[in-house]
PDB file of N, CA and C in Angstrom:
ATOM      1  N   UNK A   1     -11.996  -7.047   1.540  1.00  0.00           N
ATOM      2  CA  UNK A   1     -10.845  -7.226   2.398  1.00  0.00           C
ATOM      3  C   UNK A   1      -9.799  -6.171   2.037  1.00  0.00           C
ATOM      4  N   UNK A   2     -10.036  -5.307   2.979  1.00  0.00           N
ATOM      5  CA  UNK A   2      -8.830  -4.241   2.789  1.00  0.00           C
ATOM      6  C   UNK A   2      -6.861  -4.841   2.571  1.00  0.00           C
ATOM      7  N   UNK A   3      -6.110  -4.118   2.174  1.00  0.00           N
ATOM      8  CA  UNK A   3      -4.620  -4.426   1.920  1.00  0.00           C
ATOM      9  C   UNK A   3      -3.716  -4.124   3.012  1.00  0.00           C
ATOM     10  N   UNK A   4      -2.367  -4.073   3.406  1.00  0.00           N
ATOM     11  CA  UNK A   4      -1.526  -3.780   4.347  1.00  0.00           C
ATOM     12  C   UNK A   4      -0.397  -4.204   3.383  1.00  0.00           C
ATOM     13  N   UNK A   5       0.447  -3.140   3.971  1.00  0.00           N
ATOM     14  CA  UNK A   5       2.210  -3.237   3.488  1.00  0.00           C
ATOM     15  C   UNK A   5       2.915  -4.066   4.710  1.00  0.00           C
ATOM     16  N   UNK A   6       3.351  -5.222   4.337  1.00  0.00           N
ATOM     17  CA  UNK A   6       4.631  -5.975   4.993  1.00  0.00           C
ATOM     18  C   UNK A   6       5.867  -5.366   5.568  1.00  0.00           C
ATOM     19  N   UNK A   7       6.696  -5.652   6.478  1.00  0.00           N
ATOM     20  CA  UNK A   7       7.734  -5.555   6.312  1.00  0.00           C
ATOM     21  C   UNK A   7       8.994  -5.248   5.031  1.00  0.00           C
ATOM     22  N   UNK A   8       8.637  -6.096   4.179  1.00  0.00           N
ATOM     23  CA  UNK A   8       8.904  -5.960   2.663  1.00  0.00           C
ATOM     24  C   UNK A   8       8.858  -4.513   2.427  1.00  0.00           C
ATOM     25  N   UNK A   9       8.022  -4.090   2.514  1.00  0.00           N
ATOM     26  CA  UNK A   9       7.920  -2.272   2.002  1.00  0.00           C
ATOM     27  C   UNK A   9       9.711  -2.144   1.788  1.00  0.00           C
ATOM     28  N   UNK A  10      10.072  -1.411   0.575  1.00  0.00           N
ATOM     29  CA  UNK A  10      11.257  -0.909   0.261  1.00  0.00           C
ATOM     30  C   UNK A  10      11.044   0.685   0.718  1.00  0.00           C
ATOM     31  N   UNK A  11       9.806   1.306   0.963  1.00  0.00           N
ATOM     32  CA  UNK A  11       9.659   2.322   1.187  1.00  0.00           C
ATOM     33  C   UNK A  11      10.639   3.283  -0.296  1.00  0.00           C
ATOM     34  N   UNK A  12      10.057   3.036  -1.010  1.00  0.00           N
ATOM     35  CA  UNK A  12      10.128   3.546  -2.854  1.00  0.00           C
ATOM     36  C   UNK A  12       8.741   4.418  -3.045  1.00  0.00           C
ATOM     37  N   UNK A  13       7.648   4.125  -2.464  1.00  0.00           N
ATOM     38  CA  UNK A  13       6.974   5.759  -2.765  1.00  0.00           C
ATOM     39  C   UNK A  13       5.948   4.982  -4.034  1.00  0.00           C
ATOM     40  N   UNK A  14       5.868   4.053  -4.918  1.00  0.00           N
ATOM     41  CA  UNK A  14       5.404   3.923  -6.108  1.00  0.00           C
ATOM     42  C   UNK A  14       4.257   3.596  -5.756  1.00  0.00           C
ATOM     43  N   UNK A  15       3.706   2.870  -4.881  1.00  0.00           N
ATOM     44  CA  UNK A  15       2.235   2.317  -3.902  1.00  0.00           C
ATOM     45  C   UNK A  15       1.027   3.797  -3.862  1.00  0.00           C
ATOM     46  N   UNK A  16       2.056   4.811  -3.726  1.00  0.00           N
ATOM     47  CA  UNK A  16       1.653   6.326  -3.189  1.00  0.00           C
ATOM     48  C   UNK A  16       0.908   6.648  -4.461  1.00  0.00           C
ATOM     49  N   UNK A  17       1.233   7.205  -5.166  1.00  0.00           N
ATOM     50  CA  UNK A  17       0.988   7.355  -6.250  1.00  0.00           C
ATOM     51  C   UNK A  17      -0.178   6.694  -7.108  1.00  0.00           C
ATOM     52  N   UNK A  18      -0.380   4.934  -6.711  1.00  0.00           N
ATOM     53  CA  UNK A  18      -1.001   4.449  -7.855  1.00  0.00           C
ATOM     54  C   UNK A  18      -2.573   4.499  -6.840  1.00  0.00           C
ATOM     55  N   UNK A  19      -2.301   4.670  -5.672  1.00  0.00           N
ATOM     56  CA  UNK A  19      -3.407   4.406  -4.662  1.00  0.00           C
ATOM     57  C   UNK A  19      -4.463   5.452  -5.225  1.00  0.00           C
ATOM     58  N   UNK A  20      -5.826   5.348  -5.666  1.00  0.00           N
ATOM     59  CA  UNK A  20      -7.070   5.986  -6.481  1.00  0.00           C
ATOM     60  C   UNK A  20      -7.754   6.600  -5.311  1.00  0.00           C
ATOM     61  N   UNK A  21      -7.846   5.917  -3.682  1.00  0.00           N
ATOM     62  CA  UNK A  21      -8.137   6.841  -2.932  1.00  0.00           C
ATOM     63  C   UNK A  21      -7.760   7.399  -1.993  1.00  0.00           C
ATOM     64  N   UNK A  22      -6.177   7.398  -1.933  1.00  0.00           N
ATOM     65  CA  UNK A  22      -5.275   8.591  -1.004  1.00  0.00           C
ATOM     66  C   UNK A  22      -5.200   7.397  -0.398  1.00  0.00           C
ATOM     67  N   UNK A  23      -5.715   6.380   0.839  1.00  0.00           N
ATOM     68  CA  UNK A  23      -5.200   5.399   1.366  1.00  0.00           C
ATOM     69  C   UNK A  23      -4.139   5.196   2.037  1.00  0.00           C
ATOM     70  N   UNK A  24      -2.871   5.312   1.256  1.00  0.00           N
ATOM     71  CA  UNK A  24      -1.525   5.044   1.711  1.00  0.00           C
ATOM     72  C   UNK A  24      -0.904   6.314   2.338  1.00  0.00           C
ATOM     73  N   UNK A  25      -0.598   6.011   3.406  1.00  0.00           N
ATOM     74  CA  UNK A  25       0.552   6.888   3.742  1.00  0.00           C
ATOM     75  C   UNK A  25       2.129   6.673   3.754  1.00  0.00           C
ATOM     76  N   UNK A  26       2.903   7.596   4.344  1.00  0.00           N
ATOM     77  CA  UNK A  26       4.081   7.293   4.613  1.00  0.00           C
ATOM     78  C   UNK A  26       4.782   7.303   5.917  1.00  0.00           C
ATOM     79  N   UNK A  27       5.039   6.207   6.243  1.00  0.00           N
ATOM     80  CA  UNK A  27       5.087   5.815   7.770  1.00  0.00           C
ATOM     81  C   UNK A  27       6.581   6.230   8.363  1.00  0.00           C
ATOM     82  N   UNK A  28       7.402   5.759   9.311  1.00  0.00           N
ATOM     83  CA  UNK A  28       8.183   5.885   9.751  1.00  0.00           C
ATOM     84  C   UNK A  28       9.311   4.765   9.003  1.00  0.00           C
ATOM     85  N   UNK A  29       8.982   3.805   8.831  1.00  0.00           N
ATOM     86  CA  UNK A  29      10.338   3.138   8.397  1.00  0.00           C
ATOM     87  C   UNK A  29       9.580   2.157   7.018  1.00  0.00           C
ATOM     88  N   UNK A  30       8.274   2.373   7.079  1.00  0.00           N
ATOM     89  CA  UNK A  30       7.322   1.926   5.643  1.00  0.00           C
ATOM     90  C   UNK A  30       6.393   2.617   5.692  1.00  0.00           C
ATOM     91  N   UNK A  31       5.350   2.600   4.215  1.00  0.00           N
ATOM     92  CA  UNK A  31       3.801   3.404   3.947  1.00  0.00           C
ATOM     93  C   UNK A  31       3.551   2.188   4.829  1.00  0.00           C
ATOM     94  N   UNK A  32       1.883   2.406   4.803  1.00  0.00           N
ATOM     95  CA  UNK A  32       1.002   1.555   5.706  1.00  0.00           C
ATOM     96  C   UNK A  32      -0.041   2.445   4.909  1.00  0.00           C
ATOM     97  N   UNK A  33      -1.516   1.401   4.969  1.00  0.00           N
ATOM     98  CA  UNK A  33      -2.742   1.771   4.327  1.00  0.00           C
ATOM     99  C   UNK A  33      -3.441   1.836   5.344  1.00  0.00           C
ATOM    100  N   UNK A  34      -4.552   3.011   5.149  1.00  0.00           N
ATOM    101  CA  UNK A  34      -5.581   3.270   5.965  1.00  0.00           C
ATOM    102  C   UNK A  34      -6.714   2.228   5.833  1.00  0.00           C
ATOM    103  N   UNK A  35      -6.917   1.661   6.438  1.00  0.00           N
ATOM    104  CA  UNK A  35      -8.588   0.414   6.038  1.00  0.00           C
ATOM    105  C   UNK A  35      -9.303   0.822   5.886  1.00  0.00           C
ATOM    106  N   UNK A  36      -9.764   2.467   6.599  1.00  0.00           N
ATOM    107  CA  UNK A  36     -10.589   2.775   6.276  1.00  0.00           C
ATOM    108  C   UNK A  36     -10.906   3.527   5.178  1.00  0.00           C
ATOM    109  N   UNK A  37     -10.175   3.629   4.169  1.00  0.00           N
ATOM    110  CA  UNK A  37      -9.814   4.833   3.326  1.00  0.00           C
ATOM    111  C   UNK A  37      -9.937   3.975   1.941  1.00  0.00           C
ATOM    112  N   UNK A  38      -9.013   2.695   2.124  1.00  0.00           N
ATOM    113  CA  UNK A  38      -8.732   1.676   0.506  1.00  0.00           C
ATOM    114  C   UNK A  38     -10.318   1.082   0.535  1.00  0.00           C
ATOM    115  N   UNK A  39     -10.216   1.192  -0.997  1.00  0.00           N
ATOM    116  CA  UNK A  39     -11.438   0.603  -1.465  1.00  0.00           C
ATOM    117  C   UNK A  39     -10.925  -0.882  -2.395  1.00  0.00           C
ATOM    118  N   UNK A  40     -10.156  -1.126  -1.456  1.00  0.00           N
ATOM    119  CA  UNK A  40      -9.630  -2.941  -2.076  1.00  0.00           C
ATOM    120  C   UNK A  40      -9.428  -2.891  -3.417  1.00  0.00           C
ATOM    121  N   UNK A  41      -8.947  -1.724  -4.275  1.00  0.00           N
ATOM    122  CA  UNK A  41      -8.977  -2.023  -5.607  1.00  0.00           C
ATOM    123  C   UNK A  41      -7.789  -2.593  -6.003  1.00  0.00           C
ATOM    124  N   UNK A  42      -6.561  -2.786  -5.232  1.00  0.00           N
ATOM    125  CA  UNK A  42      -5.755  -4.009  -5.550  1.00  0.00           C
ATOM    126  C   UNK A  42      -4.387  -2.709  -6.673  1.00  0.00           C
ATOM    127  N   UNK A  43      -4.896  -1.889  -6.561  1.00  0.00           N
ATOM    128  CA  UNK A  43      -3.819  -1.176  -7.954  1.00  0.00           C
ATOM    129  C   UNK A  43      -2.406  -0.822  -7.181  1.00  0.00           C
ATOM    130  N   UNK A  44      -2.310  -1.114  -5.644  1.00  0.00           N
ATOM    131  CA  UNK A  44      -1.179  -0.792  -5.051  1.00  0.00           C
ATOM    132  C   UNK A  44      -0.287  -2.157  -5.094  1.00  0.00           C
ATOM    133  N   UNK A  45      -1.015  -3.508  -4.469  1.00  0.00           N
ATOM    134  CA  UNK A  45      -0.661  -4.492  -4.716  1.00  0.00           C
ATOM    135  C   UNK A  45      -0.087  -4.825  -6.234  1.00  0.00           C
ATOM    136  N   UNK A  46       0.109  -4.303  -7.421  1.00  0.00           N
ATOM    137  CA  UNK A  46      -0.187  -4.802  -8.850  1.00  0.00           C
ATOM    138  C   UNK A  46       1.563  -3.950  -9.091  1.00  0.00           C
ATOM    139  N   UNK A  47       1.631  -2.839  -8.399  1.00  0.00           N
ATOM    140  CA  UNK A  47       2.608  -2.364  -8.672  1.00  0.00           C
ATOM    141  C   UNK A  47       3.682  -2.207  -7.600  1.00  0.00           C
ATOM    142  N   UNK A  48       3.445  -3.018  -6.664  1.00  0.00           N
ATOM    143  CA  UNK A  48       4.336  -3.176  -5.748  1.00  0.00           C
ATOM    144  C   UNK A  48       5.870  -3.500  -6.346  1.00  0.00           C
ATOM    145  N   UNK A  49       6.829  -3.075  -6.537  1.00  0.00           N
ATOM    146  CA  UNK A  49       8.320  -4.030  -6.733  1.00  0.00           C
ATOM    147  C   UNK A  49       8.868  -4.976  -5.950  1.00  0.00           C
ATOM    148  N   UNK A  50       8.166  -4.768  -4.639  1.00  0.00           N
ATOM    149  CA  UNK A  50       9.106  -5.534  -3.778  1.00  0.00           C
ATOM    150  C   UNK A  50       7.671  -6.924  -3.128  1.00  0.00           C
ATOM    151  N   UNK A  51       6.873  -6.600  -3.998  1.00  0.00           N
ATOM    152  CA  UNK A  51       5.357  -7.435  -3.633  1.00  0.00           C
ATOM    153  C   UNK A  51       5.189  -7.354  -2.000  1.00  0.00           C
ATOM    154  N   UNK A  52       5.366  -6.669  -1.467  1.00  0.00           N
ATOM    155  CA  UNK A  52       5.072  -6.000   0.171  1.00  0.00           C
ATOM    156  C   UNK A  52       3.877  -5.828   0.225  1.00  0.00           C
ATOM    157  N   UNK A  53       2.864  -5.955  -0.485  1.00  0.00           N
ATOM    158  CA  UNK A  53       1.255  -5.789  -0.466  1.00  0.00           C
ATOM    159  C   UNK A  53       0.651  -6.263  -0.728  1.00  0.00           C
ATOM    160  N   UNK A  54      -0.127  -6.908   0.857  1.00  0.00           N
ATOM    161  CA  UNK A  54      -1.031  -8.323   0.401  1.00  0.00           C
ATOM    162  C   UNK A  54      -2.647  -8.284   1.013  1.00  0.00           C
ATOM    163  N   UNK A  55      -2.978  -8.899   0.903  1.00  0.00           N
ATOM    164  CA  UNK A  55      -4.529  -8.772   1.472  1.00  0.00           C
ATOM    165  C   UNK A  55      -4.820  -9.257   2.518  1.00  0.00           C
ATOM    166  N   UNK A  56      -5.150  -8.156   3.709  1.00  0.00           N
ATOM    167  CA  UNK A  56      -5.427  -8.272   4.815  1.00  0.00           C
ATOM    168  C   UNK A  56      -6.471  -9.219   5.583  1.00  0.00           C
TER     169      UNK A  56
END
């Protein structure tokens, strides 16, 4: 089960970074994850601050 960023997104950038296979982008007013791209490893969800990342 792939992930998705909420509303919640603070749009802080830290999701970007921890994502292992590029996945996340940076959207217009939040990132958003590609489904087809995350390999559900959960390491974006883990470091979320604002917990905006949940399982789709």
């Amino acid at each position: 089960m792939a992930f998705k960023i909420t509303e919640e997104c603070l749009n802080c950038g830290v999701c970007l970074d921890d994502c292992p296979s590029g996945a996340i982008v940076e959207g217009d007013d939040r990132y958003t994850i590609n489904c087809d791209e995350c390999t559900e490893c959960g390491a974006c969800a883990e470091t979320c601050p604002a917990e905006a990342i949940i399982e789709d």
